[in-house]
Protein backbone atom coordinates (compact mmCIF):
# COMPACT_ATOMS: atom_id res chain seq x y z
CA UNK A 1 143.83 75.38 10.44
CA UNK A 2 146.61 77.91 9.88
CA UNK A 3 149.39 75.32 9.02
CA UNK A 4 146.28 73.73 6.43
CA UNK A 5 145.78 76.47 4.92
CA UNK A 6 149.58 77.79 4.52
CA UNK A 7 150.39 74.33 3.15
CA UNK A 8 147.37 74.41 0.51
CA UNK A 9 148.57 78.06 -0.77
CA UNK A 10 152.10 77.02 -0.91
CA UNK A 11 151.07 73.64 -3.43
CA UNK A 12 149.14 75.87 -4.86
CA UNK A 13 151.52 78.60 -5.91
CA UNK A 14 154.27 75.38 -6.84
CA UNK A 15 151.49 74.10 -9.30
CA UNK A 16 151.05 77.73 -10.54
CA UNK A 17 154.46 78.53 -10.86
CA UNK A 18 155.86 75.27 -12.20
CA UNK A 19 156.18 74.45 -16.49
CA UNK A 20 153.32 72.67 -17.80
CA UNK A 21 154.71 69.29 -19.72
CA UNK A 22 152.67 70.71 -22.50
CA UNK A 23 155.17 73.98 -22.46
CA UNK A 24 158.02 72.11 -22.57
CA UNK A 25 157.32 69.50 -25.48
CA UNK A 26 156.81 72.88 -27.85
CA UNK A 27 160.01 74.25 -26.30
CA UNK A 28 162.57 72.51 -28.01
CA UNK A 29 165.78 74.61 -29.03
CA UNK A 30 166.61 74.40 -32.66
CA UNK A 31 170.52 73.73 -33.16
CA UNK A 32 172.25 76.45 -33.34
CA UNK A 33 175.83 77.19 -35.06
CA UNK A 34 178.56 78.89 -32.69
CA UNK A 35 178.57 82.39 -32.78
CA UNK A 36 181.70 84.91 -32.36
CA UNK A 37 180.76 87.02 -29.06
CA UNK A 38 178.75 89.76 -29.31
CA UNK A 39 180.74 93.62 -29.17
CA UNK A 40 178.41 96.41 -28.51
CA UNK A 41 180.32 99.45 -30.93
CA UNK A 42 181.76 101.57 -28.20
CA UNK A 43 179.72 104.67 -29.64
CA UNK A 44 176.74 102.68 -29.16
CA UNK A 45 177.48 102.03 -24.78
CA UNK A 46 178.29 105.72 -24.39
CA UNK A 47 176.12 108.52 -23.35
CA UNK A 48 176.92 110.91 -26.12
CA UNK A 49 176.51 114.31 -28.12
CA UNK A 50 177.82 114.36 -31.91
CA UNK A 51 179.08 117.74 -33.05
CA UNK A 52 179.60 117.74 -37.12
CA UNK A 53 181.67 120.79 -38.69
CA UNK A 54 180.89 120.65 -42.37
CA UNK A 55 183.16 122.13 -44.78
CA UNK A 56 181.66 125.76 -44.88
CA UNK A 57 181.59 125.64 -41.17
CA UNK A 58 178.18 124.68 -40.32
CA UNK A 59 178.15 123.53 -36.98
CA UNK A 60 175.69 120.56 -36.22
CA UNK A 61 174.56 119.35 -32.69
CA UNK A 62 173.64 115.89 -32.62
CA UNK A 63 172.36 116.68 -36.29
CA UNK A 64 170.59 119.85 -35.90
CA UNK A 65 172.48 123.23 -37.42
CA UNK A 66 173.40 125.54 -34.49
CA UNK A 67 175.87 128.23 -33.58
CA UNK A 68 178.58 128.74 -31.61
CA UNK A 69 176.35 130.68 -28.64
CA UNK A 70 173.99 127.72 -29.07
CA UNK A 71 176.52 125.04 -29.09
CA UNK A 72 178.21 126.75 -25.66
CA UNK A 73 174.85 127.14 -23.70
CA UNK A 74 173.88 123.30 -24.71
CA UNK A 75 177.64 121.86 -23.63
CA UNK A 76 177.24 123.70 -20.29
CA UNK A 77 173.72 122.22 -19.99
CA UNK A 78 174.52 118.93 -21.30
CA UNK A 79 177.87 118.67 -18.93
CA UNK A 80 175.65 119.27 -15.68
CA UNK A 81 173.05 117.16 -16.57
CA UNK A 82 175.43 114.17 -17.16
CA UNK A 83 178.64 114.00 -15.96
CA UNK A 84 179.84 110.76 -17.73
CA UNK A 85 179.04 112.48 -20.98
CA UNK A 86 181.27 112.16 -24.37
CA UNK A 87 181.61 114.45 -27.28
CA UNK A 88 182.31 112.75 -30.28
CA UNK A 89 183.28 115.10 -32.80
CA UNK A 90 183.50 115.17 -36.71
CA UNK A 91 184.39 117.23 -39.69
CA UNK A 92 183.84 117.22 -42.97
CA UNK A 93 187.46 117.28 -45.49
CA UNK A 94 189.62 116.52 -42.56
CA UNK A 95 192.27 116.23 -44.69
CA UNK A 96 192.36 119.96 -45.32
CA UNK A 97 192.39 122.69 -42.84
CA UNK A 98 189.23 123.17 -40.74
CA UNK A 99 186.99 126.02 -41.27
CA UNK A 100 187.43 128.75 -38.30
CA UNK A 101 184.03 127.69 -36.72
CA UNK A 102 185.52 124.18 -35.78
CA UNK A 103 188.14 125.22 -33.91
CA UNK A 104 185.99 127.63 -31.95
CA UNK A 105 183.88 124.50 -31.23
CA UNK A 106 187.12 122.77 -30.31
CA UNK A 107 187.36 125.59 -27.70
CA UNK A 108 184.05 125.51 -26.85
CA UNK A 109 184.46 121.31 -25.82
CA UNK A 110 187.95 122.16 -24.23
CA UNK A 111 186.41 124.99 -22.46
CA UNK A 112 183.93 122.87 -20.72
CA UNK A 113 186.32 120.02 -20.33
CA UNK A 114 184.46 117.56 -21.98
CA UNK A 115 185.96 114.23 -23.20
CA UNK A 116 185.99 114.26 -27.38
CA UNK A 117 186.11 110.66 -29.27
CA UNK A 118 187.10 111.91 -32.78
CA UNK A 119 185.49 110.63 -36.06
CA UNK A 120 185.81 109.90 -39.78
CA UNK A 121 182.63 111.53 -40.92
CA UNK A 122 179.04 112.47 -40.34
CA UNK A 123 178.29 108.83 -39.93
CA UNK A 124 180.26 108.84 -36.54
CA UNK A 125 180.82 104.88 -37.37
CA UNK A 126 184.53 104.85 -37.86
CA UNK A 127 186.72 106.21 -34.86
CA UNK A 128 189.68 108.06 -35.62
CA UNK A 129 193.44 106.34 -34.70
CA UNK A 130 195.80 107.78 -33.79
């Protein structure tokens, strides 16, 4: 009765489980060209914090104004919460020399030995080369 009853669950879980020919008339794939392999942007696969200097020396953490207090107490937080974390810093006019307040925030990275992926602009799209 045992072995019956094992054998009529088991046909009944393959019927169950297995594609109904209805299913798999309405499942035809359309032909599709060949695509170039997806990338994932590397900003976009890394845990991250963005830390914007604009040119008056506004500091902004992951787009919200703070100060230099602020901005230490959250890298300390953020840096034992999770330690694969990245920094990926910005300023605005980086052609000229940066306002006082970014190098503190420089110091303030450095300080907690965080690793810093440097950017173009606000956008943090386009990684700097160096």
């Amino acid at each position: 009765m045992k072995v019956l009853f094992t054998g009529i669950l088991a046909l009944g879980l393959l019927t169950a489980c297995a594609p109904s020919e209805q299913k798999q008339e309405q499942e035809v794939p359309a032909p599709l060209p060949p695509a170039a392999p997806a990338e994932i942007p590397k900003h976009e696969s890394k845990l991250h914090a963005t830390i914007y200097v604009s040119k008056d020396g506004r500091i902004f953490l992951n787009k919200v104004l703070t100060d230099l207090k602020s901005l230490d107490a959250k890298l300390k937080e953020y840096k034992s919460q999770h330690k694969d974390l990245i920094i990926f810093y910005s300023r605005d006019n980086r052609l000229q020399d940066p306002p006082e307040t970014a190098m503190q925030a420089m110091d303030l990275i450095a300080k907690q030995g965080l690793p810093i992926q440097f950017y173009t602009d606000s956008t943090f799209k386009e990684i700097v080369e160096f």
